[in-house]
N, C-alpha and C. Protein backbone atom coordinates (compact mmCIF):
# COMPACT_ATOMS: atom_id res chain seq x y z
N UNK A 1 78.85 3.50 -20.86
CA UNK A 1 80.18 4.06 -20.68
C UNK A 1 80.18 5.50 -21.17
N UNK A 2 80.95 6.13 -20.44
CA UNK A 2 81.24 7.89 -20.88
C UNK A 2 81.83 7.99 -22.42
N UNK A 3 81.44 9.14 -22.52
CA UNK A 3 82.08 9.92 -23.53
C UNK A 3 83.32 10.24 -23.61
N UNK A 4 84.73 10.42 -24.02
CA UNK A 4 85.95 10.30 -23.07
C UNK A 4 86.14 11.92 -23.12
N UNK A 5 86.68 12.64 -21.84
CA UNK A 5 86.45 13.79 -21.90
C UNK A 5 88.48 14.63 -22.32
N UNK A 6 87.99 14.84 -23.32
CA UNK A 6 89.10 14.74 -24.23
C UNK A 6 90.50 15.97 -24.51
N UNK A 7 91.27 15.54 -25.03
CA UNK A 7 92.60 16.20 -24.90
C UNK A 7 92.30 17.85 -25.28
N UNK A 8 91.43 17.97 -25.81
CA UNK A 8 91.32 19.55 -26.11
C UNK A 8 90.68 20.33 -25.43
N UNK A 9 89.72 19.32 -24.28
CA UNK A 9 88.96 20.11 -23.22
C UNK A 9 90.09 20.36 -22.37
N UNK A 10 90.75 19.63 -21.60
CA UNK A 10 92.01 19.66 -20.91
C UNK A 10 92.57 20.12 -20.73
N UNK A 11 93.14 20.55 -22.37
CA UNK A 11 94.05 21.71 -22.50
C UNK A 11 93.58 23.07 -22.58
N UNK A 12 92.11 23.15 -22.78
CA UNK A 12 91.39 24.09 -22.57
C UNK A 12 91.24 24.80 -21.00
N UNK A 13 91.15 23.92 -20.23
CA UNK A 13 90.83 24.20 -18.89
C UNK A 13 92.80 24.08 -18.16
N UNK A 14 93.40 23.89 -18.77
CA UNK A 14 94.67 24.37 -18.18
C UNK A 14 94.69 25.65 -18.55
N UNK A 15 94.51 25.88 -19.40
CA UNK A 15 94.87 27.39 -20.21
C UNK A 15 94.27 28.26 -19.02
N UNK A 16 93.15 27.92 -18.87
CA UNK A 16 91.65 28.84 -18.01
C UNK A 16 92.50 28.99 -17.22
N UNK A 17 92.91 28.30 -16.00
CA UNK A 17 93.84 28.19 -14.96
C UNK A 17 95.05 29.02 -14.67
N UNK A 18 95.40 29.34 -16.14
CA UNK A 18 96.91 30.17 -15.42
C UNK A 18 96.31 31.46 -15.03
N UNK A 19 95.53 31.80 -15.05
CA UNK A 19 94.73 32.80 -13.95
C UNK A 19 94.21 32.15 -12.89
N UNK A 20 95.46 32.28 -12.43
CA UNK A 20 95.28 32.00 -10.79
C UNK A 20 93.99 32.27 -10.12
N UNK A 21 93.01 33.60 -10.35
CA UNK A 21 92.22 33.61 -9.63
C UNK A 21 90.74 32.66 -9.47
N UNK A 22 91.16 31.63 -10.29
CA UNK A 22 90.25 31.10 -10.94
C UNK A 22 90.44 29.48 -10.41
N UNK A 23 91.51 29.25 -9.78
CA UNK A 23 91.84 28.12 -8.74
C UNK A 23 91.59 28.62 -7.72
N UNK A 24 91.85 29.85 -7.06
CA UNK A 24 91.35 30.23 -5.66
C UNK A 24 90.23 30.33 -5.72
N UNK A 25 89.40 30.27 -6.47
CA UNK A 25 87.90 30.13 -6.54
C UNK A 25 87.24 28.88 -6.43
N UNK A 26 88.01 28.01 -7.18
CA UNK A 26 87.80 26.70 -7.32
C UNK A 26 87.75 25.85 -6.09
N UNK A 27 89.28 26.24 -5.39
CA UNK A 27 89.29 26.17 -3.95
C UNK A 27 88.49 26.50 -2.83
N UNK A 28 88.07 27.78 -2.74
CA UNK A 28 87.16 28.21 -2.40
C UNK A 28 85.67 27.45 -2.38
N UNK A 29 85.33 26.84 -3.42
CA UNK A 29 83.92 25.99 -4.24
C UNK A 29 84.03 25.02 -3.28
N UNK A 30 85.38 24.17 -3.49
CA UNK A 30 85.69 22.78 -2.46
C UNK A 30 85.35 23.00 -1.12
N UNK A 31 86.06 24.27 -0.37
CA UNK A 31 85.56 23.84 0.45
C UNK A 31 84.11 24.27 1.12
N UNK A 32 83.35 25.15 0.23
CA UNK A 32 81.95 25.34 0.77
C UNK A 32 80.86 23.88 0.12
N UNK A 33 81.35 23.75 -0.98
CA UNK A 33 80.39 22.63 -1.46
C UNK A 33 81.01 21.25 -1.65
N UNK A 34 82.26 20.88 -1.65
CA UNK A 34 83.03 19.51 -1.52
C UNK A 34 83.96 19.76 -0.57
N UNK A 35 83.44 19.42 0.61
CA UNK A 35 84.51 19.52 1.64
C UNK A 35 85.32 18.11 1.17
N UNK A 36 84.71 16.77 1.24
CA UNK A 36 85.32 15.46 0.60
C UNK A 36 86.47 16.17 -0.08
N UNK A 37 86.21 16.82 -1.17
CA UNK A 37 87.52 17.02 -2.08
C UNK A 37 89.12 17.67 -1.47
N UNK A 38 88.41 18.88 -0.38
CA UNK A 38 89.11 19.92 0.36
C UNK A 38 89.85 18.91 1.52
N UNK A 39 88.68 18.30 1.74
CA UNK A 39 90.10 17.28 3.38
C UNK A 39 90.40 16.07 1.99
N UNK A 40 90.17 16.06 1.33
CA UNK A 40 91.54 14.80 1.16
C UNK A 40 92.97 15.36 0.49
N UNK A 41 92.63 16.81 -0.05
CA UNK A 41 94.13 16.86 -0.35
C UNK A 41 94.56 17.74 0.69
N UNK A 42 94.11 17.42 2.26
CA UNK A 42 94.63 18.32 2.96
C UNK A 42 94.77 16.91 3.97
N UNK A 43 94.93 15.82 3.79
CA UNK A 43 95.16 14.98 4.44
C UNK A 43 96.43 14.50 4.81
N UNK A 44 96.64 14.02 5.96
CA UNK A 44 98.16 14.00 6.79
C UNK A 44 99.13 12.86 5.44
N UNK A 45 98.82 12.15 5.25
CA UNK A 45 99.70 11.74 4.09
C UNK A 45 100.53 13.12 3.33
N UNK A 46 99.87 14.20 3.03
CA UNK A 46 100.00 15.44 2.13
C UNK A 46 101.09 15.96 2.86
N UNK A 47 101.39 15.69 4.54
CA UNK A 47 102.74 16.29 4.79
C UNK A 47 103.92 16.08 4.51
N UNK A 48 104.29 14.76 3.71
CA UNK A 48 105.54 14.69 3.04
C UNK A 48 105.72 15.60 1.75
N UNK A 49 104.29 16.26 1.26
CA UNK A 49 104.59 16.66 -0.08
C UNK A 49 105.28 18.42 0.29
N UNK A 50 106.26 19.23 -0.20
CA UNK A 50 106.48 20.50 0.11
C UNK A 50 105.45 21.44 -0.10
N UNK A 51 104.93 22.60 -0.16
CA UNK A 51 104.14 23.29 -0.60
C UNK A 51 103.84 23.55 -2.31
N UNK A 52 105.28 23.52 -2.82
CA UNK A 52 104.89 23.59 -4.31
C UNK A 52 104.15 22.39 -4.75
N UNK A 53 104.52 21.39 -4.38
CA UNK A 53 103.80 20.15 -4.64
C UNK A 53 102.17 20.10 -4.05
N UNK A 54 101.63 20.42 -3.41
CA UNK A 54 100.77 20.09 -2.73
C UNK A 54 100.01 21.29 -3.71
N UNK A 55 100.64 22.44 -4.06
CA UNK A 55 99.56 23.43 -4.91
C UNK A 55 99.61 22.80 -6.60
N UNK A 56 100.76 21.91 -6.34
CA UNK A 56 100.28 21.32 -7.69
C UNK A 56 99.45 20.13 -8.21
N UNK A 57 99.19 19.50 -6.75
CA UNK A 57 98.07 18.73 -6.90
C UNK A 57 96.54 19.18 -6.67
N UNK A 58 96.85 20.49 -6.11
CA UNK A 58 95.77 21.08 -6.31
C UNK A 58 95.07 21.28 -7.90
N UNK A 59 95.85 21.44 -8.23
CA UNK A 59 96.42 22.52 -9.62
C UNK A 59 95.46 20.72 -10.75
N UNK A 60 96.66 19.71 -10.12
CA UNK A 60 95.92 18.23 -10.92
C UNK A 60 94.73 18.15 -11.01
N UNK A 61 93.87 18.50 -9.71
CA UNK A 61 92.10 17.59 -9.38
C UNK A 61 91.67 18.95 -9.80
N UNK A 62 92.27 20.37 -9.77
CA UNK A 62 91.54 21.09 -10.58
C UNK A 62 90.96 20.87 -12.09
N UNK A 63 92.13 20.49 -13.05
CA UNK A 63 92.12 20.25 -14.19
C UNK A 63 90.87 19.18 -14.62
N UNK A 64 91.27 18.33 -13.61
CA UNK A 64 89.84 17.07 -13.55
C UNK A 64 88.70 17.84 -13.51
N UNK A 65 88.39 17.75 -12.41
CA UNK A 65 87.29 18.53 -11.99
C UNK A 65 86.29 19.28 -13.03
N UNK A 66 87.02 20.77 -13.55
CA UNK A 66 86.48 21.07 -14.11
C UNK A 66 86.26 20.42 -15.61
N UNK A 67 87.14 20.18 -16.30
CA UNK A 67 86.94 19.08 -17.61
C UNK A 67 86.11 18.87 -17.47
N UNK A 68 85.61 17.58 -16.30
CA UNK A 68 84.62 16.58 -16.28
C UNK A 68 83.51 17.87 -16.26
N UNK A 69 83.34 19.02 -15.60
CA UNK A 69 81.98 19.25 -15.60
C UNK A 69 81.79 20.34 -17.00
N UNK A 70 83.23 20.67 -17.70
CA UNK A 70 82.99 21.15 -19.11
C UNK A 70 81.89 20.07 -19.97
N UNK A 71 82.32 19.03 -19.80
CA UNK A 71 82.29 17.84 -20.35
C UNK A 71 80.62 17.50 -20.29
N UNK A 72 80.33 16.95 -18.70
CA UNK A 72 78.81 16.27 -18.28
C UNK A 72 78.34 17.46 -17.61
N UNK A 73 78.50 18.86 -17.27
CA UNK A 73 77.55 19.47 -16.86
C UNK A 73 78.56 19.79 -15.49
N UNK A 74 78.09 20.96 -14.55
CA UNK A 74 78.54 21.59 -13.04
C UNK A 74 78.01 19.62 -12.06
N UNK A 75 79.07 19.97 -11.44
CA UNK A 75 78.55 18.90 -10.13
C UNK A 75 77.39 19.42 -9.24
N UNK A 76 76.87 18.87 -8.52
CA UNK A 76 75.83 19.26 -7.27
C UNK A 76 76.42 18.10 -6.07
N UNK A 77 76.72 17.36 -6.18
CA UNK A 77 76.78 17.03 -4.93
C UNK A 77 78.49 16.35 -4.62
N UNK A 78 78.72 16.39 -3.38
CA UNK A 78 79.82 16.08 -3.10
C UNK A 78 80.52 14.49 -3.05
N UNK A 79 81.72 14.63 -3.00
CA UNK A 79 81.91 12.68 -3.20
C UNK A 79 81.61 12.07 -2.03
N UNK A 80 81.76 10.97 -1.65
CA UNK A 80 82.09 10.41 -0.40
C UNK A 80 83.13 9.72 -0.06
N UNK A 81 84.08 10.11 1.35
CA UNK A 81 85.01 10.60 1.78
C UNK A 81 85.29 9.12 1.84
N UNK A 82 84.49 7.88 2.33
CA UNK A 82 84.57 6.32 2.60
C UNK A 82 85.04 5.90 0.71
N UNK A 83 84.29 6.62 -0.01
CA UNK A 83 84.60 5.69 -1.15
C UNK A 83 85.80 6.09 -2.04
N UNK A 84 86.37 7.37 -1.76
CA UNK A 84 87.53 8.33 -1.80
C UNK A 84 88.60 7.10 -1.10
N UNK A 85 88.01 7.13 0.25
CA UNK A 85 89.20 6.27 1.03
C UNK A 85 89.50 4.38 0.17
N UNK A 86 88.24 4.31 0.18
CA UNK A 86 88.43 2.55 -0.90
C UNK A 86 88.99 2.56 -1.54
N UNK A 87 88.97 3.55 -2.85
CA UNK A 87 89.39 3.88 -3.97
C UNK A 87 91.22 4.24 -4.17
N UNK A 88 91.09 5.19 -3.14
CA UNK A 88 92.40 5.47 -2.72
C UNK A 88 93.62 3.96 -2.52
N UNK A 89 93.23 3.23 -1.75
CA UNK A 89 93.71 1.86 -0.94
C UNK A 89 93.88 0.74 -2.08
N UNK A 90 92.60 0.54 -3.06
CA UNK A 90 92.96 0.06 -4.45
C UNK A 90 93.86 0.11 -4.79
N UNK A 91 93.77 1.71 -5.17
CA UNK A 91 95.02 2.47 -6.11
C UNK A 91 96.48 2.16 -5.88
N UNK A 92 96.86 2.14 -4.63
CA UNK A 92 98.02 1.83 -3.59
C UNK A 92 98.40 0.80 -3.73
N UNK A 93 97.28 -0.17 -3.88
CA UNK A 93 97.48 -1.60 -4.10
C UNK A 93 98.08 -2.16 -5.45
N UNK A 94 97.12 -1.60 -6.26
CA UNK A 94 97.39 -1.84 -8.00
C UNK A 94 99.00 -1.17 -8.25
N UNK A 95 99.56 -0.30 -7.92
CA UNK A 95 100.61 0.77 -8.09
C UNK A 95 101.59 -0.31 -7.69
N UNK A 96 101.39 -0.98 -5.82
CA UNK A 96 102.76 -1.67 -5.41
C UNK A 96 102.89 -2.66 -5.81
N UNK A 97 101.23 -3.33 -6.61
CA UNK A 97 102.00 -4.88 -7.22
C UNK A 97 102.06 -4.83 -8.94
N UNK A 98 102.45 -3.45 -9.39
CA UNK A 98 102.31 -3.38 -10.42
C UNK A 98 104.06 -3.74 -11.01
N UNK A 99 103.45 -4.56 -12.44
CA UNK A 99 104.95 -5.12 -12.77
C UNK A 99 105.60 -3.84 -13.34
N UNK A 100 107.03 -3.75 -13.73
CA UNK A 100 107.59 -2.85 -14.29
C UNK A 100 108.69 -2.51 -13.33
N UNK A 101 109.65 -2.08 -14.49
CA UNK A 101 111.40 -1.48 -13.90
C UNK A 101 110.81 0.00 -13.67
N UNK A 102 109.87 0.81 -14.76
CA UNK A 102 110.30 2.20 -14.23
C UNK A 102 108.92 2.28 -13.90
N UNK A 103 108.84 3.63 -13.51
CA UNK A 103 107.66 4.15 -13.07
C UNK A 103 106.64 4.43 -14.01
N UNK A 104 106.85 4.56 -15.06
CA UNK A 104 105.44 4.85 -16.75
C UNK A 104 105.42 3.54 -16.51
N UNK A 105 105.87 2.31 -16.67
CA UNK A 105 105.81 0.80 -16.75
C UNK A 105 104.67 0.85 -15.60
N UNK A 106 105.04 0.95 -14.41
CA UNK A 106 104.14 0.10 -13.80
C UNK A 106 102.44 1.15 -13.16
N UNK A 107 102.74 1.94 -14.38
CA UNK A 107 101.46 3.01 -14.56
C UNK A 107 100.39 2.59 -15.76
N UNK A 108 101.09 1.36 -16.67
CA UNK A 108 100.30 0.93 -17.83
C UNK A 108 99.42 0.01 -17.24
N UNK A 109 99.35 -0.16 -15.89
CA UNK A 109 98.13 -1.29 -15.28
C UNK A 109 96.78 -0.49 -15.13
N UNK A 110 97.15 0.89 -14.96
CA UNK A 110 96.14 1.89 -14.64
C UNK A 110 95.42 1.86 -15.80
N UNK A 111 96.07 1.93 -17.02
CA UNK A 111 95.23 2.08 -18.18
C UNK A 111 94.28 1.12 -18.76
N UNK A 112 94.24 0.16 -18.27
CA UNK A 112 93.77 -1.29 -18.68
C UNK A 112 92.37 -1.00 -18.96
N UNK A 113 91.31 -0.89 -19.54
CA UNK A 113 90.43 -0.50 -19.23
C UNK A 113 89.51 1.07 -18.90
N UNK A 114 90.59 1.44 -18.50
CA UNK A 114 90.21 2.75 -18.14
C UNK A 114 89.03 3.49 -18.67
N UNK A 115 88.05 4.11 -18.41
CA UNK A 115 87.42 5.13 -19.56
C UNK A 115 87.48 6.46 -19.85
N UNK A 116 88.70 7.14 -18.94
CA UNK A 116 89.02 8.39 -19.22
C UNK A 116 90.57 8.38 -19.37
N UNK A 117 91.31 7.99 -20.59
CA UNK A 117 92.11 7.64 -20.87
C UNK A 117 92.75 8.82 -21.16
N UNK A 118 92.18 9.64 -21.43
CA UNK A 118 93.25 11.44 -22.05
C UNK A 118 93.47 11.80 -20.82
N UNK A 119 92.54 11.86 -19.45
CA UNK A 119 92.51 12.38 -18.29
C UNK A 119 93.36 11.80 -17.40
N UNK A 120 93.72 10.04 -17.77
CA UNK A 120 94.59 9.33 -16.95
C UNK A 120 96.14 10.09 -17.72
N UNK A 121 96.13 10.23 -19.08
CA UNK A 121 97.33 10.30 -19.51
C UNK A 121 97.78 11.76 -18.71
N UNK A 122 96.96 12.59 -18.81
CA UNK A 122 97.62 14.21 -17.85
C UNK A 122 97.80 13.94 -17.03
N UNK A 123 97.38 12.93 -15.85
CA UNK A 123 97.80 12.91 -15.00
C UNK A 123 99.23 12.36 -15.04
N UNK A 124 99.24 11.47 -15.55
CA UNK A 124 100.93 10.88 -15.96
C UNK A 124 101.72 11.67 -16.72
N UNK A 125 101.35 12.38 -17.36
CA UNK A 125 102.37 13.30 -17.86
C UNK A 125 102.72 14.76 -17.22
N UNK A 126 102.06 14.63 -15.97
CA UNK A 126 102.42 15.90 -15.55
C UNK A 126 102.98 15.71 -14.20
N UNK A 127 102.99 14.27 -13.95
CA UNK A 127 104.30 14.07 -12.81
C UNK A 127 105.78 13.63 -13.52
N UNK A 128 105.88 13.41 -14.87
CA UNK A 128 106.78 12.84 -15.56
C UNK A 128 107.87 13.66 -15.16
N UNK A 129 109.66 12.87 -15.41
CA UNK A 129 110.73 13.43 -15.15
C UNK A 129 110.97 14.26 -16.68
N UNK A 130 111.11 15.86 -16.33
CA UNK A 130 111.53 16.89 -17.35
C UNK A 130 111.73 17.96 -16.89
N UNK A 131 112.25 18.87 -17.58
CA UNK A 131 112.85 20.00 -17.31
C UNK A 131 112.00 21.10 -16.80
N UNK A 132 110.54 21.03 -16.72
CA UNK A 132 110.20 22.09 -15.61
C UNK A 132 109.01 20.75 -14.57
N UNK A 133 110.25 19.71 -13.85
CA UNK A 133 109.61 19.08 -12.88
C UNK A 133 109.03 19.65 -11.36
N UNK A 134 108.04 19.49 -11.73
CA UNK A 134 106.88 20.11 -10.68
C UNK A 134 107.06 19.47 -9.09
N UNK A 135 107.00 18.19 -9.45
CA UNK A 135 107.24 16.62 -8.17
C UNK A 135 108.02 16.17 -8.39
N UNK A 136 109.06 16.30 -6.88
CA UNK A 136 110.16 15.36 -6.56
C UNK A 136 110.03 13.87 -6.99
N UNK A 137 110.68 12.98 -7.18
CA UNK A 137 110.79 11.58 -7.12
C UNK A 137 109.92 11.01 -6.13
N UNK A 138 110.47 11.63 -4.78
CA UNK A 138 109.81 11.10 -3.78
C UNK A 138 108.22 11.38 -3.86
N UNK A 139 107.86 12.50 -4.05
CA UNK A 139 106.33 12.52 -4.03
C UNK A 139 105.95 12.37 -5.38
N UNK A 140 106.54 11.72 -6.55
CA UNK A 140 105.40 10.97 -7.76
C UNK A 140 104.49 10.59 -7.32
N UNK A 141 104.71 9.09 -6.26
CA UNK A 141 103.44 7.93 -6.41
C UNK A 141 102.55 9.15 -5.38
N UNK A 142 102.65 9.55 -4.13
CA UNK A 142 101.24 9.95 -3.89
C UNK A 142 100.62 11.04 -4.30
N UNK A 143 101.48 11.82 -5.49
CA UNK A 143 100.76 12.99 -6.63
C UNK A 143 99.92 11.71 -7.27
N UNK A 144 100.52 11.18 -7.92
CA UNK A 144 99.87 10.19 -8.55
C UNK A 144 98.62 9.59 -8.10
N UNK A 145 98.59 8.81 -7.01
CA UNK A 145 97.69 8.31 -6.41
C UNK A 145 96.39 9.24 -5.48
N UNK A 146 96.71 10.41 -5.60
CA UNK A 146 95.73 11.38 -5.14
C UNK A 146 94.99 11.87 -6.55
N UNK A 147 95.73 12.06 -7.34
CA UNK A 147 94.88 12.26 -8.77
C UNK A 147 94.07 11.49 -9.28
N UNK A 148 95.23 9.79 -9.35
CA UNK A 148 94.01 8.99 -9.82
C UNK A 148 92.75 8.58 -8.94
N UNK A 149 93.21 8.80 -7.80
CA UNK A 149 91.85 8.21 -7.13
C UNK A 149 90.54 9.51 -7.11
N UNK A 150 90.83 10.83 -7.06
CA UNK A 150 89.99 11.34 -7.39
C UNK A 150 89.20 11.42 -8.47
N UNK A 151 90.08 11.20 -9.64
CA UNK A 151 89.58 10.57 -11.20
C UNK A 151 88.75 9.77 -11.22
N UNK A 152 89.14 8.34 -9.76
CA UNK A 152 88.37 6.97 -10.36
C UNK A 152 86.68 7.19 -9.32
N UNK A 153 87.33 7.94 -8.36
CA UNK A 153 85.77 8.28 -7.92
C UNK A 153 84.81 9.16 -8.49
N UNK A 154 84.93 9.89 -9.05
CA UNK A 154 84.15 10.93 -9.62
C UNK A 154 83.31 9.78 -10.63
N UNK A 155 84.26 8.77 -11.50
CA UNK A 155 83.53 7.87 -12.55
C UNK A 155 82.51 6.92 -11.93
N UNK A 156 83.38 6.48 -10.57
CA UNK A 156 82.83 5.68 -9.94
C UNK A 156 81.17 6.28 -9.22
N UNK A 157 81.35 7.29 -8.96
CA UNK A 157 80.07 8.28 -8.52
C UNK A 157 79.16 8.48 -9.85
N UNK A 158 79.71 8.91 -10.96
CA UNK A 158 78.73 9.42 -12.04
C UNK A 158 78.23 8.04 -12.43
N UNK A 159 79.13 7.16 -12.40
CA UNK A 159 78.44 5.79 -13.51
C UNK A 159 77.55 5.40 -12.72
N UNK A 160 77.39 5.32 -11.34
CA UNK A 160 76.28 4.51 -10.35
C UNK A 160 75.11 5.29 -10.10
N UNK A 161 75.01 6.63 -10.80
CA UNK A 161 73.84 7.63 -10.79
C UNK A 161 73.28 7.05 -12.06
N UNK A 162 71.83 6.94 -11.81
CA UNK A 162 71.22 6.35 -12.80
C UNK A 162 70.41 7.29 -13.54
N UNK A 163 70.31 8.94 -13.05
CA UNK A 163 69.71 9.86 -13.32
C UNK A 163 71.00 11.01 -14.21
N UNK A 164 72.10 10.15 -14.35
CA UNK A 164 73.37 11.04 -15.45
C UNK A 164 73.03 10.64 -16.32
N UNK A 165 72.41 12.09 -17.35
CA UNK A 165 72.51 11.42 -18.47
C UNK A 165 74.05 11.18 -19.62
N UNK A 166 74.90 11.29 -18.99
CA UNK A 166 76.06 11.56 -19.20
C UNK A 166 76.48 9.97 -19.99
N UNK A 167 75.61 9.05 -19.13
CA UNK A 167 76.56 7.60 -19.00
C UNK A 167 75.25 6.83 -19.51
């Protein structure tokens, strides 16, 4: 099991970020070397989200992203788009039969287990309802569910490499 890649890297690599030029780069990275990453948050589901939303899920799998490779090292190779899609469909699944009145409630199924538990929590705390809300109501669950599933593949990719020495 990983190392958990932790609340101070996180907040480290948000910080990095409010220089914008440094997500258009990032962006840029996706789509010459992870196209996988570039078409899924450019995927037709993504047209309900408005534009602010959609740069702020950019803004989410950025934060991932780099962490994880503060963390285990730069990536080299890209995800795959089939196990993105599995992962995704899980996620969807676990979310609609998850028990709970509010929405943090039926987000504590996600945590069960988890092994990047600081990384699941940003993601939940940065769709949360507050005073500089980023995501409508309506687009929580698939901010949500585009984050975590990029989260759970990346683990799902590093843990099945038997040549990370990460894991």
């Amino acid at each position: 099991m990983a190392t958990l890649v932790d609340e101070k890297t996180i907040e480290s690599i948000i910080e990095s970020l409010e220089n914008n030029e440094k997500l258009l780069a990032l962006e840029a990275r996706w789509k010459e070397k992870f196209p996988a990453i570039s078409d899924y948050l450019n995927q037709d589901s993504f047209s309900l989200l408005v534009e602010e939303e959609k740069a702020y899920v950019s803004f989410i799998i950025a934060v991932i992203f780099l962490s994880w490779e503060v963390k285990y090292g730069e990536f080299d190779k890209d995800l795959k788009p089939k196990k993105l899609e599995r992962i995704e469909e899980a996620n969807w699944e676990k979310l609609n039969n998850a028990k709970g009145k509010t929405f943090r409630e039926k987000l504590d199924n996600f945590f069960e287990g988890h092994t990047q538990e600081d990384l699941l929590a940003f993601i939940e705390d940065s769709i949360q309802d507050d005073e500089e809300q980023m995501v409508s109501g309506a687009a929580r669950d698939i901010v949500f569910i585009c984050a975590v599933t990029v989260l759970d593949t990346i683990i799902d990719r590093e843990e099945s490499n038997p040549f990370n020495k990460a894991w």
